[in-house]
Every structure is written in C-alpha cells, then in structure tokens.
PDB file of N, CA and C in Angstrom:
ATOM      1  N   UNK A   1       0.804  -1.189   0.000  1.00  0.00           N
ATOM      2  CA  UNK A   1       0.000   0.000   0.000  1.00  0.00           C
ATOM      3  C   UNK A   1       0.856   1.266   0.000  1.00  0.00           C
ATOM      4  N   UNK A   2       2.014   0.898   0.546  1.00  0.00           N
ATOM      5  CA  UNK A   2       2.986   2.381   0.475  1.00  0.00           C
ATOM      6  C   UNK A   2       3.404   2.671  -1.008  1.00  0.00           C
ATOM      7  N   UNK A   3       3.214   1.766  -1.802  1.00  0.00           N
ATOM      8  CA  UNK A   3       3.677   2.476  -3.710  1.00  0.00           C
ATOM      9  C   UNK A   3       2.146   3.366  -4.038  1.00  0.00           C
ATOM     10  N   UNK A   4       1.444   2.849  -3.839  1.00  0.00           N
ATOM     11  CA  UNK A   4       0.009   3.250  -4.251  1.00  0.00           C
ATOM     12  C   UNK A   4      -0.507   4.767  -3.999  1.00  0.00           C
ATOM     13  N   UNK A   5      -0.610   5.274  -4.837  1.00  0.00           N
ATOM     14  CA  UNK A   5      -1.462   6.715  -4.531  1.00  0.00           C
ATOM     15  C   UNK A   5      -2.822   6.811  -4.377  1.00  0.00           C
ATOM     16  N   UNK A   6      -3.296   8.002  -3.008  1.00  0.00           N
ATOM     17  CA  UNK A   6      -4.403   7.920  -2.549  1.00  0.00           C
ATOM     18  C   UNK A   6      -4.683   9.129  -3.496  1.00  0.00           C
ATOM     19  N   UNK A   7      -6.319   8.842  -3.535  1.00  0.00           N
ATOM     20  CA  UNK A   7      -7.162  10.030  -4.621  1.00  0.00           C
ATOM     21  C   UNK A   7      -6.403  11.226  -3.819  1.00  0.00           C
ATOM     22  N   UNK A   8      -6.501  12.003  -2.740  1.00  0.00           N
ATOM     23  CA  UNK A   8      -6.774  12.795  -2.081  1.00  0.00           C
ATOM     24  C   UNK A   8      -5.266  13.170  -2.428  1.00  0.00           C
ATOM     25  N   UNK A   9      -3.791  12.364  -2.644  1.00  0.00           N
ATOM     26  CA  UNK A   9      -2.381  12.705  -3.231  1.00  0.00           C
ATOM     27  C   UNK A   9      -2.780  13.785  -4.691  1.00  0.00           C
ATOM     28  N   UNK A  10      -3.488  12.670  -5.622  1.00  0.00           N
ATOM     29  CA  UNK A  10      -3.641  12.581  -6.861  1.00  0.00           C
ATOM     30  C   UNK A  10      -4.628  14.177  -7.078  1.00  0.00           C
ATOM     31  N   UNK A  11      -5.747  14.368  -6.402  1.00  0.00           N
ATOM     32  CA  UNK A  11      -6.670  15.798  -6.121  1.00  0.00           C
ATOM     33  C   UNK A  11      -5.516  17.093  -5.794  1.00  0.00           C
ATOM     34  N   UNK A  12      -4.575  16.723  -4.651  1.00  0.00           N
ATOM     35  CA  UNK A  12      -3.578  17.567  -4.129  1.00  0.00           C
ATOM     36  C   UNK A  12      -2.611  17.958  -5.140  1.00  0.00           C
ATOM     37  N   UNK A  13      -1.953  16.986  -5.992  1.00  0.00           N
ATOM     38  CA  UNK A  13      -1.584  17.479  -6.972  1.00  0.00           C
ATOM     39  C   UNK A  13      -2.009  18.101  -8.107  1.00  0.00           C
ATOM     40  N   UNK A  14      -2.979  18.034  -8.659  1.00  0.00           N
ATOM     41  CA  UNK A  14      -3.602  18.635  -9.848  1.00  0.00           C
ATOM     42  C   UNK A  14      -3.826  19.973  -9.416  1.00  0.00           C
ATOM     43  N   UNK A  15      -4.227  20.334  -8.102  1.00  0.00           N
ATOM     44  CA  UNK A  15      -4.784  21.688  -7.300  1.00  0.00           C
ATOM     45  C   UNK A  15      -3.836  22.430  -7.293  1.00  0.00           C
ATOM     46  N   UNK A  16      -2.096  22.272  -7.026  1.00  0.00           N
ATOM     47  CA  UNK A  16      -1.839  22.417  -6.948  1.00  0.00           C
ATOM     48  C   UNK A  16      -0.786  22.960  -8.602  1.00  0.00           C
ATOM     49  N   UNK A  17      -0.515  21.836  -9.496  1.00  0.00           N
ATOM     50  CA  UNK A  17      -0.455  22.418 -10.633  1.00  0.00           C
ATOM     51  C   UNK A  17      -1.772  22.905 -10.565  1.00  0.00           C
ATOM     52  N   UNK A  18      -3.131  23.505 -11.202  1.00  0.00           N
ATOM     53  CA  UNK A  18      -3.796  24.275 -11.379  1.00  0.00           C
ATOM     54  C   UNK A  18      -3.629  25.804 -10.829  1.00  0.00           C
ATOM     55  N   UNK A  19      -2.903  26.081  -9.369  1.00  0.00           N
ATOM     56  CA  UNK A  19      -2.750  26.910  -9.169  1.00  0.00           C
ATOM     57  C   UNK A  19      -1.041  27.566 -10.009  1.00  0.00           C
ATOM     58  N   UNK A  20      -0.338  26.757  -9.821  1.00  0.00           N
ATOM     59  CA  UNK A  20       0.642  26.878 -10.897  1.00  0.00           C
ATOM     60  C   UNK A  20       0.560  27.698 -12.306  1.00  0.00           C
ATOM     61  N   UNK A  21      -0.302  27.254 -13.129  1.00  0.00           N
ATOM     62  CA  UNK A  21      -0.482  27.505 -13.814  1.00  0.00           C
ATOM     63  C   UNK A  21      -1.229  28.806 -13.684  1.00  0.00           C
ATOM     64  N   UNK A  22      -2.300  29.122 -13.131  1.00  0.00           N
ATOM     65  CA  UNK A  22      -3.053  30.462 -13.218  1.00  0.00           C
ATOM     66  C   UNK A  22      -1.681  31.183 -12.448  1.00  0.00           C
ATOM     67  N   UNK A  23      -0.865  31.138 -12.119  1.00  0.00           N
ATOM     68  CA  UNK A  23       0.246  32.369 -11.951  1.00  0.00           C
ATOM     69  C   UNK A  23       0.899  32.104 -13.221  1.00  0.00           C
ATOM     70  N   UNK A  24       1.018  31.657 -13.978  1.00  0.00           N
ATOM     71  CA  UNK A  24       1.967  31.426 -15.007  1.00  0.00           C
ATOM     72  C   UNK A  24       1.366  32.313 -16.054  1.00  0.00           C
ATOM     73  N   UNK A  25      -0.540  32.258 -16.505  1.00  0.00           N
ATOM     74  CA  UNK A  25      -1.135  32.494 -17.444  1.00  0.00           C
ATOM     75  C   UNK A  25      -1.069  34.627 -16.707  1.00  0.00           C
ATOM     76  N   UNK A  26      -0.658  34.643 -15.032  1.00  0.00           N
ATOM     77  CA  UNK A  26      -0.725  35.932 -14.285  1.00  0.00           C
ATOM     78  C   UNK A  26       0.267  36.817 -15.392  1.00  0.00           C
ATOM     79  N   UNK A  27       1.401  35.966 -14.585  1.00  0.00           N
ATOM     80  CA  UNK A  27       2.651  36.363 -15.567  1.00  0.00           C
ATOM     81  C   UNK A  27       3.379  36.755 -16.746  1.00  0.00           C
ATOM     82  N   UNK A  28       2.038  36.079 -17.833  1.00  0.00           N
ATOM     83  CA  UNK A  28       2.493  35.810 -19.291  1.00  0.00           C
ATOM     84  C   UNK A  28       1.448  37.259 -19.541  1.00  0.00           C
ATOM     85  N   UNK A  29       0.390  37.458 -18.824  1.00  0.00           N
ATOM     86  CA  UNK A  29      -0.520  38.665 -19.200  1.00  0.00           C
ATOM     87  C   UNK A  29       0.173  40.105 -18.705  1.00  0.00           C
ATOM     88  N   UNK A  30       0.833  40.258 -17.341  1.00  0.00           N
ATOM     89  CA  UNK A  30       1.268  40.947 -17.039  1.00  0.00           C
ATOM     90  C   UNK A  30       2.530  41.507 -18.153  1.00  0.00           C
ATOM     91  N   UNK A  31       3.672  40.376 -18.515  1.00  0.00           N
ATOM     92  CA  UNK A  31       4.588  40.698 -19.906  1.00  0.00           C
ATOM     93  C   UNK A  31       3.986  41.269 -20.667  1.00  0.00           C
ATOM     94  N   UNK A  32       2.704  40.280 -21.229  1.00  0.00           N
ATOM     95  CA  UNK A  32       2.537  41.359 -22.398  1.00  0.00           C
ATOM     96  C   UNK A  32       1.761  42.526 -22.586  1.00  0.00           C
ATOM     97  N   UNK A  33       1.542  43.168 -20.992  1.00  0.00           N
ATOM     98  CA  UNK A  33       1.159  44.624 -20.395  1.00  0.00           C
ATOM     99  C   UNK A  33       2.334  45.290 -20.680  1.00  0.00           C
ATOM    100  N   UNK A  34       3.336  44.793 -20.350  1.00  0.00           N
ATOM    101  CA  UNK A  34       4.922  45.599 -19.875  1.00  0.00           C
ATOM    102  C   UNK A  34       5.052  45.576 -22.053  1.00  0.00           C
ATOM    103  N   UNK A  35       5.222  44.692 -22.505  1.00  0.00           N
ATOM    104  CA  UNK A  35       5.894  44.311 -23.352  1.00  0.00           C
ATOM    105  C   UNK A  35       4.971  45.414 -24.773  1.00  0.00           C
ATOM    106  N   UNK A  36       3.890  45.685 -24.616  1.00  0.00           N
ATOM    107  CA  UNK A  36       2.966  46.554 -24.820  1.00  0.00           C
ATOM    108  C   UNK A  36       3.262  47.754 -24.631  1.00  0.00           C
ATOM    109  N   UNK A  37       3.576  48.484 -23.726  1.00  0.00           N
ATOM    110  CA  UNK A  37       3.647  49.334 -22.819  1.00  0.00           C
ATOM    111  C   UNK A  37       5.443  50.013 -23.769  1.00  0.00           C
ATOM    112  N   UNK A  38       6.371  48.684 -23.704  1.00  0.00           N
ATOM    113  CA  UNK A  38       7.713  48.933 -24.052  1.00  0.00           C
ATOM    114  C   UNK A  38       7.553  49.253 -25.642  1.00  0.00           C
ATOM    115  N   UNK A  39       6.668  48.714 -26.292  1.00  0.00           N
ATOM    116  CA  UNK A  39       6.594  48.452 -27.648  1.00  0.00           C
ATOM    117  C   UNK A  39       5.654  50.269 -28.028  1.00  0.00           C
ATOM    118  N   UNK A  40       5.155  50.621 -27.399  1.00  0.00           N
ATOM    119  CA  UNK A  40       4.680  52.546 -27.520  1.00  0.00           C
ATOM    120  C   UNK A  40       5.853  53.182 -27.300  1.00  0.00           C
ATOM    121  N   UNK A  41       6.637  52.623 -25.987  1.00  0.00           N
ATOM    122  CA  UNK A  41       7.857  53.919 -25.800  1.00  0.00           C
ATOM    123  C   UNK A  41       8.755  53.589 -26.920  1.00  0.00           C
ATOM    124  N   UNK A  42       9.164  52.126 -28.093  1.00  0.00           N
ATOM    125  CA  UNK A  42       9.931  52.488 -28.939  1.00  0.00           C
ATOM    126  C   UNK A  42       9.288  53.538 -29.908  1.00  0.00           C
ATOM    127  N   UNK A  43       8.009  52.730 -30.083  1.00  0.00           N
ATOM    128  CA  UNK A  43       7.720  53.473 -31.017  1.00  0.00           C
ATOM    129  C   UNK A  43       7.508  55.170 -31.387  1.00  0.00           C
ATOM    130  N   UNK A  44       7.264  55.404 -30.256  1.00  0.00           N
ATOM    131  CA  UNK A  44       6.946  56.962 -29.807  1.00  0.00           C
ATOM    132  C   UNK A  44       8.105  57.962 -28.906  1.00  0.00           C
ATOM    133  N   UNK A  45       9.653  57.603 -29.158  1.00  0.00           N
ATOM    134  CA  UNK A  45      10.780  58.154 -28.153  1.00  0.00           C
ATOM    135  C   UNK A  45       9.914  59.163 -27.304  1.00  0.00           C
ATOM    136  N   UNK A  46       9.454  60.524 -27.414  1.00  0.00           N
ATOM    137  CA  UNK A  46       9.152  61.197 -26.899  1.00  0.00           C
ATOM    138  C   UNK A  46       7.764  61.090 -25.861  1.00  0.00           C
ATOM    139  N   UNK A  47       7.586  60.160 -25.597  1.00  0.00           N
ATOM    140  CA  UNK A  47       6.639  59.672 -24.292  1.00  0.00           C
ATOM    141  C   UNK A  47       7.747  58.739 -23.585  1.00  0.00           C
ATOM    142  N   UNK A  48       9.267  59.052 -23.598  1.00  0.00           N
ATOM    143  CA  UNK A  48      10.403  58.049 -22.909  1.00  0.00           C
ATOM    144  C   UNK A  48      10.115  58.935 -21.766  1.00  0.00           C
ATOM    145  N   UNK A  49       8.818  58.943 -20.548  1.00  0.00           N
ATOM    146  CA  UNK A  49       9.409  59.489 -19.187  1.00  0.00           C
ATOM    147  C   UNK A  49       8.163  58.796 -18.458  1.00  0.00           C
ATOM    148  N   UNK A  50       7.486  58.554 -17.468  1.00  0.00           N
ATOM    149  CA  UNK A  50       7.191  57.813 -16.640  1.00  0.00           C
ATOM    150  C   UNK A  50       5.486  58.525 -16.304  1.00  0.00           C
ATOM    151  N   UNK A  51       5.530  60.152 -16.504  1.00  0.00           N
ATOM    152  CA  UNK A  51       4.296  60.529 -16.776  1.00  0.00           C
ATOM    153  C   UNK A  51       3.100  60.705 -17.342  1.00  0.00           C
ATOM    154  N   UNK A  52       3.670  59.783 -18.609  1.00  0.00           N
ATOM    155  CA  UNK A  52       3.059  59.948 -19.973  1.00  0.00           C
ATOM    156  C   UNK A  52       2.781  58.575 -19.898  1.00  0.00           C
ATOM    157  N   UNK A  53       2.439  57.156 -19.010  1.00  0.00           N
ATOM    158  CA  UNK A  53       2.191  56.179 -19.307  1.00  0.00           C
ATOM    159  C   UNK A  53       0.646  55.863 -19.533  1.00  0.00           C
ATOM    160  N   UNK A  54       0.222  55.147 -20.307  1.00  0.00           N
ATOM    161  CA  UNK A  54      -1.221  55.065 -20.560  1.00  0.00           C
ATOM    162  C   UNK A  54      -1.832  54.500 -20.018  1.00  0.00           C
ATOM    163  N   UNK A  55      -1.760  53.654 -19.592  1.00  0.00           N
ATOM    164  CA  UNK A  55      -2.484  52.737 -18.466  1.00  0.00           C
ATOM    165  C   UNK A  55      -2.150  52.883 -17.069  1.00  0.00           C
ATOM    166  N   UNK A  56      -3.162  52.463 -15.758  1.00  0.00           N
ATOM    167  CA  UNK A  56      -2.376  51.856 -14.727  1.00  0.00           C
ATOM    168  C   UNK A  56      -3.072  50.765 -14.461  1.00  0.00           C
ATOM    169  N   UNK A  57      -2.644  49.803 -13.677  1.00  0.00           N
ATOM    170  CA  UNK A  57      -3.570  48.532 -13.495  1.00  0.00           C
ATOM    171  C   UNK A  57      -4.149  49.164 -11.789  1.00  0.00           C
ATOM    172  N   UNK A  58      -5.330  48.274 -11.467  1.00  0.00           N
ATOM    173  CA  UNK A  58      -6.125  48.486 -10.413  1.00  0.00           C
ATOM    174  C   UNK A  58      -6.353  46.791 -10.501  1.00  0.00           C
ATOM    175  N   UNK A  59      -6.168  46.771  -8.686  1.00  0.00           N
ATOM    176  CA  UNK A  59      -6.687  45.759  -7.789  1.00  0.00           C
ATOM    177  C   UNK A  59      -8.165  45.939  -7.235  1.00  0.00           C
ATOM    178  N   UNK A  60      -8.957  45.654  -7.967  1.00  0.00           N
ATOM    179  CA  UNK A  60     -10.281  45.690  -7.465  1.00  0.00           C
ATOM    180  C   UNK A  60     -10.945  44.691  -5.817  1.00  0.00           C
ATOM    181  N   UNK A  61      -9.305  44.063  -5.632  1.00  0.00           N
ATOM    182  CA  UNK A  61      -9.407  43.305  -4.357  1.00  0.00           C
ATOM    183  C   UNK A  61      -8.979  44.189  -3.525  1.00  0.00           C
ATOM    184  N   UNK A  62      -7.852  44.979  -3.434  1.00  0.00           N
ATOM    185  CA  UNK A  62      -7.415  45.607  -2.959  1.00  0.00           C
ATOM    186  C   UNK A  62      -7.636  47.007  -3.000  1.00  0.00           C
ATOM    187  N   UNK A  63      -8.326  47.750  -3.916  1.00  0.00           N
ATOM    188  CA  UNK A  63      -8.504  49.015  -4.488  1.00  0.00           C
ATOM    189  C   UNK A  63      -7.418  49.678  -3.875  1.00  0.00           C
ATOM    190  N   UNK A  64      -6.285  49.813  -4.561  1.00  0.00           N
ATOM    191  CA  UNK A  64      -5.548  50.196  -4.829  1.00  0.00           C
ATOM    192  C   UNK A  64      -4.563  50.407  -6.670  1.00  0.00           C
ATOM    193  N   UNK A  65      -4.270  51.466  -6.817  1.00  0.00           N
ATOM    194  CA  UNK A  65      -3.693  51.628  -8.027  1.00  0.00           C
ATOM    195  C   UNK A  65      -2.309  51.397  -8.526  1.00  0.00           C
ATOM    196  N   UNK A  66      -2.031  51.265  -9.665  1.00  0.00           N
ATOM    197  CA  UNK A  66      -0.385  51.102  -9.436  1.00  0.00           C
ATOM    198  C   UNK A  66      -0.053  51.162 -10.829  1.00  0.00           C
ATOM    199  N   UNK A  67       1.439  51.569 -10.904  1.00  0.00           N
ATOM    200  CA  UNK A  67       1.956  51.298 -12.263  1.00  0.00           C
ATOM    201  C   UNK A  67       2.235  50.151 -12.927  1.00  0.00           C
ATOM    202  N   UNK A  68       2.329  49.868 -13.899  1.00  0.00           N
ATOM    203  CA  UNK A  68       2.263  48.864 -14.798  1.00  0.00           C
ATOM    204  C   UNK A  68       3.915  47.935 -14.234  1.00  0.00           C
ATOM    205  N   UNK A  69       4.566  48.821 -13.863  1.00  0.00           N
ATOM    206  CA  UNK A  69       5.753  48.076 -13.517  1.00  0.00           C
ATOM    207  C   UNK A  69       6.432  47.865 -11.530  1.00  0.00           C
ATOM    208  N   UNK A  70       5.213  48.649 -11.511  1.00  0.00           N
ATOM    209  CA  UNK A  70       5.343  48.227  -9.769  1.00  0.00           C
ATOM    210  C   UNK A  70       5.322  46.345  -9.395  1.00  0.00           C
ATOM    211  N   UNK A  71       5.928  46.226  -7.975  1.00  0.00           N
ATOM    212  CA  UNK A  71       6.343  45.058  -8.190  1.00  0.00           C
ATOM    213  C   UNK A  71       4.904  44.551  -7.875  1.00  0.00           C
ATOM    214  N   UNK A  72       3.930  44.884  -7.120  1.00  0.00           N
ATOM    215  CA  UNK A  72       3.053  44.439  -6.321  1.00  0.00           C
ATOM    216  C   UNK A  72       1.936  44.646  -7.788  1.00  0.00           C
ATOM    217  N   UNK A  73       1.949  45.455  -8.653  1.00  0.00           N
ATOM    218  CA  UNK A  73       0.649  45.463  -9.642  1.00  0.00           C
ATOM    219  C   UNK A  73       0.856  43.547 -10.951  1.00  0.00           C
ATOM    220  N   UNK A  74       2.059  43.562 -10.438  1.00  0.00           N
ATOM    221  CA  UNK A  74       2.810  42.078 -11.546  1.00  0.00           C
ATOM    222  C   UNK A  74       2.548  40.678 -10.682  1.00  0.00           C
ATOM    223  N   UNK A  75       1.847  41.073  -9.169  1.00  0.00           N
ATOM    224  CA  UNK A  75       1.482  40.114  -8.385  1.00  0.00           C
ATOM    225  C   UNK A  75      -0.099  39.566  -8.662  1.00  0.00           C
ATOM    226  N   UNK A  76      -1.276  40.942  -8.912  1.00  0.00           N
ATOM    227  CA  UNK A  76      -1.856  40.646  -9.246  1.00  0.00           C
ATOM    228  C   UNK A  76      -3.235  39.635  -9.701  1.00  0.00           C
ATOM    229  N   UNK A  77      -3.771  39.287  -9.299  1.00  0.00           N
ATOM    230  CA  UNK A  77      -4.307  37.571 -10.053  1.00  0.00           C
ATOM    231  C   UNK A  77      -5.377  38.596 -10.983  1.00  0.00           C
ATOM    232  N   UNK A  78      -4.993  37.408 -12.508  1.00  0.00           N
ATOM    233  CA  UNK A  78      -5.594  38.282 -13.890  1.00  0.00           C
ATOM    234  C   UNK A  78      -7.238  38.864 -13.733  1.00  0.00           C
ATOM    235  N   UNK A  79      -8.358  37.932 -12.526  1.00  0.00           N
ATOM    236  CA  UNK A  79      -9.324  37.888 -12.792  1.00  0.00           C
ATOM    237  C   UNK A  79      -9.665  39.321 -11.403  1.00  0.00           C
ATOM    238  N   UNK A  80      -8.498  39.640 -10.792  1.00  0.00           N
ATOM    239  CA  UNK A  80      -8.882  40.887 -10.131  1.00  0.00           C
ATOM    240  C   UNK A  80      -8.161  42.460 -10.768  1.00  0.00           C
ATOM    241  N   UNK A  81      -7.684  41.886 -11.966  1.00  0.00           N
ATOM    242  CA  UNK A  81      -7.028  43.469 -12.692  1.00  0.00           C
ATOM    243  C   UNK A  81      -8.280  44.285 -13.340  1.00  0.00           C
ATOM    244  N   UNK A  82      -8.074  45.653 -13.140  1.00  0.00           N
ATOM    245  CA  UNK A  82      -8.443  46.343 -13.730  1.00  0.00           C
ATOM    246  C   UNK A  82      -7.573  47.644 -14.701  1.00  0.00           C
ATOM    247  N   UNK A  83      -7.832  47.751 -15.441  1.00  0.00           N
ATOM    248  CA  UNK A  83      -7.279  49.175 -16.494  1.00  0.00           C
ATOM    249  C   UNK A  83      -7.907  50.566 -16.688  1.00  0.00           C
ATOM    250  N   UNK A  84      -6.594  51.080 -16.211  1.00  0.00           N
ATOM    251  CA  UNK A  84      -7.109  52.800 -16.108  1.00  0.00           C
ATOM    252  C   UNK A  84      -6.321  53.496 -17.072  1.00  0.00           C
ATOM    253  N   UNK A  85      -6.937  54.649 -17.988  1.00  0.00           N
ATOM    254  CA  UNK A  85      -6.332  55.180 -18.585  1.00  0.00           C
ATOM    255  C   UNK A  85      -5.589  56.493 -18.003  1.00  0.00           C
ATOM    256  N   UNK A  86      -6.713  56.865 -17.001  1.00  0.00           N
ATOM    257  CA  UNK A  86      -5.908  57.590 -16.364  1.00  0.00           C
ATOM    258  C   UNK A  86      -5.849  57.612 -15.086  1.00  0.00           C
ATOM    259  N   UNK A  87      -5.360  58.121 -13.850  1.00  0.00           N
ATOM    260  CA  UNK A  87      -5.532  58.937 -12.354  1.00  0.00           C
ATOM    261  C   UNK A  87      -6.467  59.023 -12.211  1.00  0.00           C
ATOM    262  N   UNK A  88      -7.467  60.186 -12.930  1.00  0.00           N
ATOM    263  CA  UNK A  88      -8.503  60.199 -12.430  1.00  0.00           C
ATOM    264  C   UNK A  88      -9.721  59.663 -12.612  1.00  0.00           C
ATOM    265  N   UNK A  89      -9.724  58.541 -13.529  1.00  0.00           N
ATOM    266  CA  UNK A  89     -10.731  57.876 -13.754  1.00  0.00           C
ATOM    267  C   UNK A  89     -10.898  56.845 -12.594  1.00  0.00           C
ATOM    268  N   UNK A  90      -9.329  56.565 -12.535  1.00  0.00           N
ATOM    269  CA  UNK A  90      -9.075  55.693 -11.084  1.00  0.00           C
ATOM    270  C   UNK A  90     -10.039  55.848  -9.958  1.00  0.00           C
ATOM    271  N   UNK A  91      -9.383  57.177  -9.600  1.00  0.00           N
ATOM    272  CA  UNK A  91      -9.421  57.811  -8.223  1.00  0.00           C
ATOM    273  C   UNK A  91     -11.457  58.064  -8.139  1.00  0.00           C
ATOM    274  N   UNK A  92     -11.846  58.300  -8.909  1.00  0.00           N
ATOM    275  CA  UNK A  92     -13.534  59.139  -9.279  1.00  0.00           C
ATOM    276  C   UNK A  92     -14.027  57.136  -8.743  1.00  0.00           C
ATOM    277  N   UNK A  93     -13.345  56.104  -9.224  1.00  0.00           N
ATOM    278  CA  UNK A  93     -14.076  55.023  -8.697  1.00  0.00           C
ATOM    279  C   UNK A  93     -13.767  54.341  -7.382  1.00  0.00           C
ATOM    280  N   UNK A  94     -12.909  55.388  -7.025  1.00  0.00           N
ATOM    281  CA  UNK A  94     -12.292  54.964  -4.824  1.00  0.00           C
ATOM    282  C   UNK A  94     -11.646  54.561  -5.146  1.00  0.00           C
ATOM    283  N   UNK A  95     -10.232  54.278  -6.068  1.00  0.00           N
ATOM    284  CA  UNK A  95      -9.398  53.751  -6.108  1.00  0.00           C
ATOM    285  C   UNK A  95      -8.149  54.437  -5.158  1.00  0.00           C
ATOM    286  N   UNK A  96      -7.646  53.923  -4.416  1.00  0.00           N
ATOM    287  CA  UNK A  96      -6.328  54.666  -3.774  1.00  0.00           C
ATOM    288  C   UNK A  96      -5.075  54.323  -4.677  1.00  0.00           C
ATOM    289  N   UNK A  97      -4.011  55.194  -4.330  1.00  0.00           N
ATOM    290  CA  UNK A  97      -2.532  55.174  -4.912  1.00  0.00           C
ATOM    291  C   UNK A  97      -1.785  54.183  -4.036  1.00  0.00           C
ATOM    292  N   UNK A  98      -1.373  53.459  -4.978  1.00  0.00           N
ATOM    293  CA  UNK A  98      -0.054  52.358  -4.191  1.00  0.00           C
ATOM    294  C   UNK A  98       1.182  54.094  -4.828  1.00  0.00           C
ATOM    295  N   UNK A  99       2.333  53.157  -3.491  1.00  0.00           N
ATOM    296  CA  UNK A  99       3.300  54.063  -3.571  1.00  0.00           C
ATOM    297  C   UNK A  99       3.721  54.176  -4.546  1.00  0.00           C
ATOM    298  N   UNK A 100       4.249  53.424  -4.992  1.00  0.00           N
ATOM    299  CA  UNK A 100       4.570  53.792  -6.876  1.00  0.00           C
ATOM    300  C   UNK A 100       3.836  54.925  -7.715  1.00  0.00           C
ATOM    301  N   UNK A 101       3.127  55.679  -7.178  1.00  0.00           N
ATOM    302  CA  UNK A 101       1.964  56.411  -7.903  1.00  0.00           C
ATOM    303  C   UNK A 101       2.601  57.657  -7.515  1.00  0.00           C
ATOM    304  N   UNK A 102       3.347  57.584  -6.177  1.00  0.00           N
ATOM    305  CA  UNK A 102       3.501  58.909  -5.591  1.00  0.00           C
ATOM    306  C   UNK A 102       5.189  58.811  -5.742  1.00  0.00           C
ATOM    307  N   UNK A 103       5.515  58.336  -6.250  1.00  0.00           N
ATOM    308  CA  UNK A 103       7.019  58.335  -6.848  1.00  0.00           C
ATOM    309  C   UNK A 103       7.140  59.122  -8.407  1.00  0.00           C
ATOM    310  N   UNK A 104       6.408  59.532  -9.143  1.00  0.00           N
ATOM    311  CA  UNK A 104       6.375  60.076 -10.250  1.00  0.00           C
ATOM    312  C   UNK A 104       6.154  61.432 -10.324  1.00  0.00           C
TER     313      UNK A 104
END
C-alpha cells in the first residue's frame, strides 16, 4: 500500500499544478502589459518618461492603483485586474494610490 497513490495525493496534486499555472497564465498577461507598454515607448521616443504612461492597473481586491511596472501590480491575479487610462478615472471610482503612484 505504500507504492500506491491515494485520490486525495492525486486531487492535491492537480490543485496544486492548477494553481501553478493560473500564476503562469498571471505572468504571461502581465509581460505582455509591460511588453505593450515597451513596444509605444519604442515606437513613440518622446513619451520616454514615466508621466506619460497610458495605463495603470487596479486591484479591485485591494482598491488600490499602481503602475504597470510596480512590483506588487505584476502580483496581481488576472481575474482581479483592472485598467485605467488615467488617475482620475481611477481615483472618481475609490481607487487609492499604491506608492509607486507617488514616486512620479
């Protein structure tokens, strides 16, 4: 009986890749926010400064705001992001500033 796997091993693992993976699919969405984001500043040199970014993401778990490259907005889980074009569209829906907001 000790080679044998119990359902409840076999459940534990899949749960566990499953959660795996939804950080992975976090990760790959967040890049291609950044990778998006990098692909305007080539294209456009003169938006190269940190005020001029177009988006910010929002934690609708957290209501809090943040930049696209803060470490805590790349933490995220995809199904609690939100997109702001600007500050104050943010702020008009109770959104607060993560520190990164007040660094610019």
């Amino acid at each position: 009986m000790d080679s044998e796997i119990s359902s409840n091993q076999i459940k534990r693992a899949f749960s566990k890749i499953k959660e795996e993976m939804r950080d992975l699919y976090s990760r790959i969405e967040h890049l291609e926010q950044e990778n998006k984001i990098l692909k305007q500043t080539i294209n456009n040199p003169q938006t190269n400064n940190r005020k001029t970014i177009t988006k910010l993401i929002g934690n609708n778990l957290s209501g809090k705001i943040h930049l696209p490259d803060c470490p805590y907005a790349k933490k995220i889980a995809i199904q609690n992001i939100e997109e702001f074009d600007d500050i104050k569209q943010a702020l008009r829906q109770k959104y607060k500033k993560c520190n990164c907001i007040s660094l610019i």
